[in-house]
N, C-alpha and C. Protein backbone atom coordinates (compact mmCIF):
# COMPACT_ATOMS: atom_id res chain seq x y z
N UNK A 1 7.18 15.75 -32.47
CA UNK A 1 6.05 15.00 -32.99
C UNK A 1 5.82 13.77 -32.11
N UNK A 2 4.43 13.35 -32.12
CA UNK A 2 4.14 12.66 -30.71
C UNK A 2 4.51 11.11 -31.75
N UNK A 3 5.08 10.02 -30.78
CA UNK A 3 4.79 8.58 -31.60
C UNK A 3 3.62 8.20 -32.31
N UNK A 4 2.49 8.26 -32.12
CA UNK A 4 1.71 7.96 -32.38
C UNK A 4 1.09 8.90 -34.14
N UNK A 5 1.86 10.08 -33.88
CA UNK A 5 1.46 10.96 -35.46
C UNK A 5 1.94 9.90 -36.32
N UNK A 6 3.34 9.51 -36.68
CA UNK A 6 4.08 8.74 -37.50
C UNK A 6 3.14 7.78 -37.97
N UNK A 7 1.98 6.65 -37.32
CA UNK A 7 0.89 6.09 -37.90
C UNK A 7 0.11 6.61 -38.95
N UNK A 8 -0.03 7.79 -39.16
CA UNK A 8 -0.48 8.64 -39.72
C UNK A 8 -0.15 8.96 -41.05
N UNK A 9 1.31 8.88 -40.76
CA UNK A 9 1.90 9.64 -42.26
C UNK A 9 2.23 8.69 -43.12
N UNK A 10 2.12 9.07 -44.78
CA UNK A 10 3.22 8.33 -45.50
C UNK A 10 4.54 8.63 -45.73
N UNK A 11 5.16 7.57 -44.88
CA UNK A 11 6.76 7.54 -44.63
C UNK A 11 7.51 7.63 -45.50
N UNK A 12 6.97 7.56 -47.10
CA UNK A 12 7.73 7.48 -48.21
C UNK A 12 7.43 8.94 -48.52
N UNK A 13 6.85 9.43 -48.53
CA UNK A 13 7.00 11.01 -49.37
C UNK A 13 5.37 11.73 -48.97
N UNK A 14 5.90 13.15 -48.66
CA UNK A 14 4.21 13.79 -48.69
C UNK A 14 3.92 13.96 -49.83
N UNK A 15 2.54 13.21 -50.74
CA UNK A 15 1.81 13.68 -51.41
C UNK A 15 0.60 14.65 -51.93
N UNK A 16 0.42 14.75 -52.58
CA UNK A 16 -1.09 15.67 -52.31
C UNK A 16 -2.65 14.47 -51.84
N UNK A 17 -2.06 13.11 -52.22
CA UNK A 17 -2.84 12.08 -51.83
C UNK A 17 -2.91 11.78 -49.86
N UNK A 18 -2.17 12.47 -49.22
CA UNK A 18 -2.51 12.91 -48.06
C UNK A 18 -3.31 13.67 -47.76
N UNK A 19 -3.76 14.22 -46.49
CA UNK A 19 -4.80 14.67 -45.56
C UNK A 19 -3.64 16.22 -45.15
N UNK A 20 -4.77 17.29 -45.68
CA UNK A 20 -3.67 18.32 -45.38
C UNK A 20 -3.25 18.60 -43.95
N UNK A 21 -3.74 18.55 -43.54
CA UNK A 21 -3.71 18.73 -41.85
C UNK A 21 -1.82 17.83 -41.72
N UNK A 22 -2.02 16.63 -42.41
CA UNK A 22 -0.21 15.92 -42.21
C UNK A 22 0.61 16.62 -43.38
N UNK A 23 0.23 17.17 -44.02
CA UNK A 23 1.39 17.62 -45.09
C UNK A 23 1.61 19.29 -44.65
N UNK A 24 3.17 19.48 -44.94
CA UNK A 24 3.89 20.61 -44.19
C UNK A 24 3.61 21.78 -45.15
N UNK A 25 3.31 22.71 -44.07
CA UNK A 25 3.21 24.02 -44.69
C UNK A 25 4.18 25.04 -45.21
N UNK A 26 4.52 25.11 -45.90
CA UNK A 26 5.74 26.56 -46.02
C UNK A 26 5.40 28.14 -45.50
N UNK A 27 4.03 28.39 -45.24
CA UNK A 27 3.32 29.23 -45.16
C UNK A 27 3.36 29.17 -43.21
N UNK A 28 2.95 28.19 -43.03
CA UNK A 28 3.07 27.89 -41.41
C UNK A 28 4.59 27.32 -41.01
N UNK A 29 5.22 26.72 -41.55
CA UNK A 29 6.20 26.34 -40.71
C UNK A 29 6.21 24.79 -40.36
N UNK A 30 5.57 24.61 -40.55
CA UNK A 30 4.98 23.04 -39.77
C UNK A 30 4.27 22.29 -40.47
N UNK A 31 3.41 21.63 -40.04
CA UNK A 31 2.06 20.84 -40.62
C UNK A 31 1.50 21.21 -39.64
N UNK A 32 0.11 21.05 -40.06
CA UNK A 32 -1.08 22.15 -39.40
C UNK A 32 -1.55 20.78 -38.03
N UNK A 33 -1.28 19.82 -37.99
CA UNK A 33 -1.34 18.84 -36.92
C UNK A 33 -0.73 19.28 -35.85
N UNK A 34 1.17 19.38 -35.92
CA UNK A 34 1.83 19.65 -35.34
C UNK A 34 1.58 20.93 -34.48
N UNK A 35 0.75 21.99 -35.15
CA UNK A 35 0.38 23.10 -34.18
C UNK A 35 -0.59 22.80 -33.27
N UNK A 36 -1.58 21.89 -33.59
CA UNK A 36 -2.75 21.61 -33.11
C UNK A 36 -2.09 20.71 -31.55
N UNK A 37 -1.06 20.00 -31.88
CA UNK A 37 -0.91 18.89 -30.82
C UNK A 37 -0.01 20.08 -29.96
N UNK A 38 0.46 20.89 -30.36
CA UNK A 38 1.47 21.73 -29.24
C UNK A 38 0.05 22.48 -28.53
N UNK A 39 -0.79 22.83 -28.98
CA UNK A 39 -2.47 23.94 -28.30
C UNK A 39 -2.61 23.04 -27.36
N UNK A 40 -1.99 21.79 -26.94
CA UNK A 40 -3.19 20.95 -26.45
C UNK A 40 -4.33 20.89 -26.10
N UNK A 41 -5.13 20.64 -27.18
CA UNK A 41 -6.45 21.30 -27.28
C UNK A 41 -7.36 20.57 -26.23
N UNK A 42 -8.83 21.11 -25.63
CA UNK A 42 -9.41 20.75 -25.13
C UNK A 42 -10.94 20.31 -26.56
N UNK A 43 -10.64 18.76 -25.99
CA UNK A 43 -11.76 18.07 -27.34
C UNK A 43 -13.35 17.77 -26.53
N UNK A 44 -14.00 18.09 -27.78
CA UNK A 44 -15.70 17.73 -26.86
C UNK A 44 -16.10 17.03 -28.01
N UNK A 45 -16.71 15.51 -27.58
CA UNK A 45 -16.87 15.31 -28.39
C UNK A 45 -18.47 14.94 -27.93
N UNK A 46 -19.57 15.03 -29.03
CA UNK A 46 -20.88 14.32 -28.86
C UNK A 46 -21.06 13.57 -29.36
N UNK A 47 -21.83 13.10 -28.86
CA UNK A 47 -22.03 11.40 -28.53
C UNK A 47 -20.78 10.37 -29.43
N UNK A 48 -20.16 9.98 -28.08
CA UNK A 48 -19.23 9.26 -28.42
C UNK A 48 -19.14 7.96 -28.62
N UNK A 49 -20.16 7.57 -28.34
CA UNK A 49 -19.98 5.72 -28.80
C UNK A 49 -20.54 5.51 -30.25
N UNK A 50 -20.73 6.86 -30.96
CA UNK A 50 -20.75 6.76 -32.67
C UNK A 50 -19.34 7.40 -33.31
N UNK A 51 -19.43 8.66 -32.72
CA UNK A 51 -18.21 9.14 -33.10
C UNK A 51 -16.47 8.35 -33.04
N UNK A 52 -16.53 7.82 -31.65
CA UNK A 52 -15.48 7.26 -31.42
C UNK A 52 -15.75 5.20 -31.79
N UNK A 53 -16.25 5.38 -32.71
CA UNK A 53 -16.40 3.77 -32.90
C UNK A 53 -15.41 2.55 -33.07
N UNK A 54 -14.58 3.41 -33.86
CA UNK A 54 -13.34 3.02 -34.66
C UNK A 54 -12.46 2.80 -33.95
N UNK A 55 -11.01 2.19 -34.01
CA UNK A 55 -9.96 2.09 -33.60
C UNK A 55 -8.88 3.28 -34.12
N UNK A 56 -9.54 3.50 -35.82
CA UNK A 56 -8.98 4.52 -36.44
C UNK A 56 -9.50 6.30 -35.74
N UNK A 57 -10.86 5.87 -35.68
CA UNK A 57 -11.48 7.60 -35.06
C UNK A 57 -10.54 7.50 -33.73
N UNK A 58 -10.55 6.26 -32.59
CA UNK A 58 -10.06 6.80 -31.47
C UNK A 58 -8.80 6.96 -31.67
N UNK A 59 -7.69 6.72 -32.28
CA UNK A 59 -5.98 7.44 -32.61
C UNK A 59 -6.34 8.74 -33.17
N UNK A 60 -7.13 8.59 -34.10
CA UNK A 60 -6.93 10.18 -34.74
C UNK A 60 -7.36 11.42 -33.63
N UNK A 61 -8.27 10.86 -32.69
CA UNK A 61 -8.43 12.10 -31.39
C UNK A 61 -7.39 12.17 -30.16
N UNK A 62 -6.64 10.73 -29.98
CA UNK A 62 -5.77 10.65 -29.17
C UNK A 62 -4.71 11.65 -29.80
N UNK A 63 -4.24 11.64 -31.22
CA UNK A 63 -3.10 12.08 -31.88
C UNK A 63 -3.22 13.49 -31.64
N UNK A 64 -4.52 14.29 -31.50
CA UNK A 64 -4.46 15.75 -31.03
C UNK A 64 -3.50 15.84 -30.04
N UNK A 65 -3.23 15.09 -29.14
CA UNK A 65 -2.32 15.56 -28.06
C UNK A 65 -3.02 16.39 -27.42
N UNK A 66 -4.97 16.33 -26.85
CA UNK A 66 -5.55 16.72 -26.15
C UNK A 66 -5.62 17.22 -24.56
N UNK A 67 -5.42 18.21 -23.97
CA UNK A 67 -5.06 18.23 -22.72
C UNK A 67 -6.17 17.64 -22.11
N UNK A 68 -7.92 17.88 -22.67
CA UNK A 68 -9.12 16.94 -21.66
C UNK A 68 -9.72 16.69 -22.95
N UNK A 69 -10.69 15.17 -22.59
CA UNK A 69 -11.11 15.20 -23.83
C UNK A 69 -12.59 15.11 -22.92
N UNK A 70 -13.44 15.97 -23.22
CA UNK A 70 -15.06 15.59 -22.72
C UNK A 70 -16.10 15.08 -23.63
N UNK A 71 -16.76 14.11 -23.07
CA UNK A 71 -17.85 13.22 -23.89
C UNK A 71 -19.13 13.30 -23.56
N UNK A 72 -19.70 13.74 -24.46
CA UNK A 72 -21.11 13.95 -23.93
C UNK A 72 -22.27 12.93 -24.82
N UNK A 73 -23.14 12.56 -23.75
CA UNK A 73 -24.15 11.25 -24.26
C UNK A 73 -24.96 11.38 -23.40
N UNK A 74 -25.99 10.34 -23.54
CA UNK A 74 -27.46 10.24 -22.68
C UNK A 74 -27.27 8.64 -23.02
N UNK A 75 -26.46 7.98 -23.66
CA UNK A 75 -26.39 6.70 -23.67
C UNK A 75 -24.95 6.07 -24.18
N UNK A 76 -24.20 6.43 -22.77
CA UNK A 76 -22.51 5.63 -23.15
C UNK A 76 -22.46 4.25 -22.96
N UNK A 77 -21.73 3.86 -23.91
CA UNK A 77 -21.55 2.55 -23.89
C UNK A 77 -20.49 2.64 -23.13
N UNK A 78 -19.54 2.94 -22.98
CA UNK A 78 -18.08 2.99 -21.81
C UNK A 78 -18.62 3.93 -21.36
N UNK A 79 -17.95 3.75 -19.85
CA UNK A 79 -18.40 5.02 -18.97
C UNK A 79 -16.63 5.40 -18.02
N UNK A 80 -16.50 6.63 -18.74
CA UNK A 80 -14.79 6.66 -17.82
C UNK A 80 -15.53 8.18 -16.93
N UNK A 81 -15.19 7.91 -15.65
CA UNK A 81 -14.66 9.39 -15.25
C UNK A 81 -15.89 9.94 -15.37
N UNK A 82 -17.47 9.50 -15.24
CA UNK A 82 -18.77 9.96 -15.46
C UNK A 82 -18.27 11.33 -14.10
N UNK A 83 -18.98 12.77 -14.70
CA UNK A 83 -18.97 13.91 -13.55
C UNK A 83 -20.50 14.23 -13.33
N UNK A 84 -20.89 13.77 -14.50
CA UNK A 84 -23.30 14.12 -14.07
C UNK A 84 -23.53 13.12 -14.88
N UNK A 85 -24.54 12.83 -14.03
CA UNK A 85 -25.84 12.16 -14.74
C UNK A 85 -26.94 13.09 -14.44
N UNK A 86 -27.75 12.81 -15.29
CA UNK A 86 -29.49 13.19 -15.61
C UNK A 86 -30.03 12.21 -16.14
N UNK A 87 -30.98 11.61 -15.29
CA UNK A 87 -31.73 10.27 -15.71
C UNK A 87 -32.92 11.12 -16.50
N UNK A 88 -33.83 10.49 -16.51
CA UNK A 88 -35.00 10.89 -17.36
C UNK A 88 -35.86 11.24 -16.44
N UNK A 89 -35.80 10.46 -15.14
CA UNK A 89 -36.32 10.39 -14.13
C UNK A 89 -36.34 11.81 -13.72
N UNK A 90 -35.08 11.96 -13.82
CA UNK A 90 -34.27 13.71 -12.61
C UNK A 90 -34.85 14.82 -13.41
N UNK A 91 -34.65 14.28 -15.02
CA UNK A 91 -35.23 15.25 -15.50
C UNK A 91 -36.62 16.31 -15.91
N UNK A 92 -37.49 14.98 -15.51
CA UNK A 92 -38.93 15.22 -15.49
C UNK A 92 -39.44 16.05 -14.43
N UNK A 93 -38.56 15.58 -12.86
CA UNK A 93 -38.60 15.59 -11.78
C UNK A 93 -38.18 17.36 -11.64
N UNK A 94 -37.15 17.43 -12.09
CA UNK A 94 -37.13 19.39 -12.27
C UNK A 94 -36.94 19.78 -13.41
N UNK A 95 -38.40 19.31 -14.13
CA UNK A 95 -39.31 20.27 -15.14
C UNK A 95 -38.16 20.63 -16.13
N UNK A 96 -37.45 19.52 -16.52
CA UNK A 96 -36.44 20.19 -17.89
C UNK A 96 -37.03 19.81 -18.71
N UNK A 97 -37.80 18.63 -19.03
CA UNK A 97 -39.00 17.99 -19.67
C UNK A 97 -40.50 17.90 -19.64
N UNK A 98 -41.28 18.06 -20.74
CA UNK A 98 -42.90 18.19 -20.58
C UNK A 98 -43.55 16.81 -19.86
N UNK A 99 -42.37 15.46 -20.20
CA UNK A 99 -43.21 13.88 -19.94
C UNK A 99 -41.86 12.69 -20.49
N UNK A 100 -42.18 11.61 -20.10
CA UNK A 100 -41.59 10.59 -20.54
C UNK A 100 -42.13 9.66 -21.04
């Protein structure tokens, strides 16, 4: 389990007042987190400067134990690791759009 899950849990006992995804399965073996963070999943997220607003949203996507995480927007407020742009400009320019 990664450091960062343990934020997550209540350290005193799993309840049903938890989030099933942290409470352990008998059926799986695990908690259904714990499988998710071993997939290291590849995360997409859209538009991320709503989605990821939080301090809480950004741990809970870090805690996947994501191998890439891709962000897609037409208006990032952080910009990490940009691979395309399409201005409005580019886009008019080869006809992906009727006008601006």
């Amino acid at each position: 389990m990664t450091p960062s899950a343990k934020s997550f849990e209540n350290e005193k006992d799993e309840t049903k007042s938890q989030n099933i995804i942290h409470r352990y399965n008998d059926k799986l073996g695990y908690k259904p987190l714990q499988l998710i963070q071993d997939t290291r999943p590849i995360v997409i997220i859209d538009e991320p400067q709503t989605t990821l607003s939080t301090e809480l949203a950004q741990k809970s996507v870090k805690n996947l134990n994501p191998l890439v995480m891709l962000r897609y927007s037409a208006t990032h407020k952080e910009k990490l690791n940009m691979m395309y742009k399409l201005d409005a400009l580019d886009a008019y320019n080869r006809q992906l759009v009727k006008q601006i």
